[in-house]
C-alpha atoms as a PDB file:
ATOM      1  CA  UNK A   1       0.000   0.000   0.000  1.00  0.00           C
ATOM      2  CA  UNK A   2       1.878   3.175  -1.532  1.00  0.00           C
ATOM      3  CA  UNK A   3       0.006   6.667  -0.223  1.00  0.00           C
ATOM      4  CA  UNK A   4       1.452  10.451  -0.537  1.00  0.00           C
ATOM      5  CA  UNK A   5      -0.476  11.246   2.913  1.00  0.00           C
ATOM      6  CA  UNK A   6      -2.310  13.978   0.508  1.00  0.00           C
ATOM      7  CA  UNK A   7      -5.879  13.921   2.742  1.00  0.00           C
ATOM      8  CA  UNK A   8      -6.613  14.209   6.117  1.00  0.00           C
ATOM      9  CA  UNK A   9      -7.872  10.893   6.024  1.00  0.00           C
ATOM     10  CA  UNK A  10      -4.953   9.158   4.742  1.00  0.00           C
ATOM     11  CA  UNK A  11      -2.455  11.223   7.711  1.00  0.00           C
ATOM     12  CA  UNK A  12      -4.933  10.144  10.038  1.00  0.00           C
ATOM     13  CA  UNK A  13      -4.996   6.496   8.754  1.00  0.00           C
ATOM     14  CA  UNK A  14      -1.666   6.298   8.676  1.00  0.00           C
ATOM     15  CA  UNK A  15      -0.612   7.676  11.797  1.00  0.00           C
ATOM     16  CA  UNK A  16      -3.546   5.074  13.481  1.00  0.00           C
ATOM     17  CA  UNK A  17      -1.320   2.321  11.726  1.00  0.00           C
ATOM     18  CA  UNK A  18       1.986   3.751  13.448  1.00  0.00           C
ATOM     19  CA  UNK A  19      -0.030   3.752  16.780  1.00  0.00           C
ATOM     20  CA  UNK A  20      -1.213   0.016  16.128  1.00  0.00           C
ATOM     21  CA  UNK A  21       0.838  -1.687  13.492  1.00  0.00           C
ATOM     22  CA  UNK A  22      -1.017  -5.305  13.759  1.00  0.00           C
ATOM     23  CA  UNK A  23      -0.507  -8.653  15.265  1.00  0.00           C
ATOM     24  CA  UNK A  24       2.818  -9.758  15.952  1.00  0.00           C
ATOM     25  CA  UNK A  25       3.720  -6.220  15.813  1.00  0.00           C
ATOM     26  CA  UNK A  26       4.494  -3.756  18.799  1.00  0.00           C
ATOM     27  CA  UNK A  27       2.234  -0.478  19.107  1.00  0.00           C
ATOM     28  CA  UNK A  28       3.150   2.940  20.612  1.00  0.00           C
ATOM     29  CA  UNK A  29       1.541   5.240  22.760  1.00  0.00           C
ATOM     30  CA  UNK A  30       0.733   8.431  21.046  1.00  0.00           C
ATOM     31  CA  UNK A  31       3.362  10.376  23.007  1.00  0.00           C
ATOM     32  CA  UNK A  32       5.991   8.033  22.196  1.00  0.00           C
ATOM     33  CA  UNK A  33       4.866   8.313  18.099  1.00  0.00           C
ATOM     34  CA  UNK A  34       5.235  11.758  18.778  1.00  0.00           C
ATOM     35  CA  UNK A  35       8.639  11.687  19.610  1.00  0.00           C
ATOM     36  CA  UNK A  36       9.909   9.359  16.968  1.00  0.00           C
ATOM     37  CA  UNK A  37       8.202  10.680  14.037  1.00  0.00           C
ATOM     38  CA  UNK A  38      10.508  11.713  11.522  1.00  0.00           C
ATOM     39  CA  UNK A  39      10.361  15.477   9.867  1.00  0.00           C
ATOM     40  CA  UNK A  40       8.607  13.876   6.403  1.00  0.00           C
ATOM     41  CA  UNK A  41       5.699  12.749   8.326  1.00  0.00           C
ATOM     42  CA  UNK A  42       5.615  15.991  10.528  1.00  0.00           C
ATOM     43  CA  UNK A  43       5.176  18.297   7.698  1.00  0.00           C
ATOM     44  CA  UNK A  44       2.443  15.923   6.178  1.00  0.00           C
ATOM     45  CA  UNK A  45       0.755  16.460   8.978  1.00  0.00           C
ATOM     46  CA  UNK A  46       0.756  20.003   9.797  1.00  0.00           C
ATOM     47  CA  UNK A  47      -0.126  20.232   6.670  1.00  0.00           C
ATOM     48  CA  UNK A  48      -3.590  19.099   7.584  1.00  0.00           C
ATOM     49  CA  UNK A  49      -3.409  20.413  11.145  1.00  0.00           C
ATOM     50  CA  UNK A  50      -1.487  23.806  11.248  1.00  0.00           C
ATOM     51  CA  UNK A  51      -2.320  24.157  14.832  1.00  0.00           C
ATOM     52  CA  UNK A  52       0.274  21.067  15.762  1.00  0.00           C
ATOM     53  CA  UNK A  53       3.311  22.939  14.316  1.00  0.00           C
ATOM     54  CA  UNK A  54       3.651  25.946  16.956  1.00  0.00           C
ATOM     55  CA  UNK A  55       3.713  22.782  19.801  1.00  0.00           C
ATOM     56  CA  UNK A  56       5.947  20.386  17.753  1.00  0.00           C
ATOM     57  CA  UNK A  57       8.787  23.460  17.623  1.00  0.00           C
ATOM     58  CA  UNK A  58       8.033  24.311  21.074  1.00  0.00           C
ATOM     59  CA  UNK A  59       8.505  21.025  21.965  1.00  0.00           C
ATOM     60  CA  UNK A  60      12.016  20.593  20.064  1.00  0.00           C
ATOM     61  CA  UNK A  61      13.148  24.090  21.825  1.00  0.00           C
ATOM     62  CA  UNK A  62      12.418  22.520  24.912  1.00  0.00           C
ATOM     63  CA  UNK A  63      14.033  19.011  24.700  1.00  0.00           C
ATOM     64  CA  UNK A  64      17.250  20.703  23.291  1.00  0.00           C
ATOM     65  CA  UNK A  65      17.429  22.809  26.244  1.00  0.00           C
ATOM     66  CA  UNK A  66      16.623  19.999  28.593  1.00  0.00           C
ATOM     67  CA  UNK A  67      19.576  18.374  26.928  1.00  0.00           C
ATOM     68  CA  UNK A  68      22.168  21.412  27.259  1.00  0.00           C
ATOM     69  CA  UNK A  69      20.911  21.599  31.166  1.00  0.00           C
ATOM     70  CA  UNK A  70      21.815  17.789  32.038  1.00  0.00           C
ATOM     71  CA  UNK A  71      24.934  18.526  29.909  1.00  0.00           C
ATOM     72  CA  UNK A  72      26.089  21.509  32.093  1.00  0.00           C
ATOM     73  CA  UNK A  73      24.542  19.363  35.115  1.00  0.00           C
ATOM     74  CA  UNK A  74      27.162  16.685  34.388  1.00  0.00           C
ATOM     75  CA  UNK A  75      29.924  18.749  33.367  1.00  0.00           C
ATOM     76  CA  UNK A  76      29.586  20.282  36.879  1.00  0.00           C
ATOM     77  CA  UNK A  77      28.936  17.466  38.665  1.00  0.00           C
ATOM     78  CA  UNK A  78      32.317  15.598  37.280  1.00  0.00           C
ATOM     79  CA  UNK A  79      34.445  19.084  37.681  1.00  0.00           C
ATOM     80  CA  UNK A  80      33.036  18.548  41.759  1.00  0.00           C
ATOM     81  CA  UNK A  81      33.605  15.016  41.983  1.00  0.00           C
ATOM     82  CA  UNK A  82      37.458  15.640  40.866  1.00  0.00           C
ATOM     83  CA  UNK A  83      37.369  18.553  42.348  1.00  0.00           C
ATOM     84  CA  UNK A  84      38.622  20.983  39.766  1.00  0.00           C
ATOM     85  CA  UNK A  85      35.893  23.247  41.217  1.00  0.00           C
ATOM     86  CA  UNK A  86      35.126  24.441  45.120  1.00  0.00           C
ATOM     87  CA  UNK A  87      31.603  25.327  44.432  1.00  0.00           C
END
């Protein structure tokens, strides 16, 4: 089965098989699809549902700052443990 994801229906169908791929086959929550979900199928869908695209950036944003925080976190933590700091 070969689709371009042109409708709303098709996105929606196809995103429902993502969620629920079949027997034999292991699902995903919807939170986890959203994290996995490569930029091709993002910009199929807000293409059909503008509204997701403001929280899909804001959620990037935030995830790459989460990940410069634990960086700094363990940067800081190691210079303490070998105590190349006296903070």
């Amino acid at each position: 089965m070969t689709t371009n994801l042109d409708t709303v229906g098709e996105v929606r169908d196809f995103l429902r098989l993502c969620l629920n791929p079949g027997p034999r086959r292991t699902g995903r929550t919807v939170a986890q699809l959203a994290k996995v979900m490569p930029d091709w199928l993002a910009e199929r869908l807000t293409a059909h549902a503008p509204h997701l695209t403001e929280l899909r950036e804001a959620a990037v944003r935030a995830e790459a700052e989460a990940a410069r925080a634990r960086k700094a976190y363990a940067d800081a933590l190691g210079a303490w443990i070998t105590e190349e700091t006296t903070q």
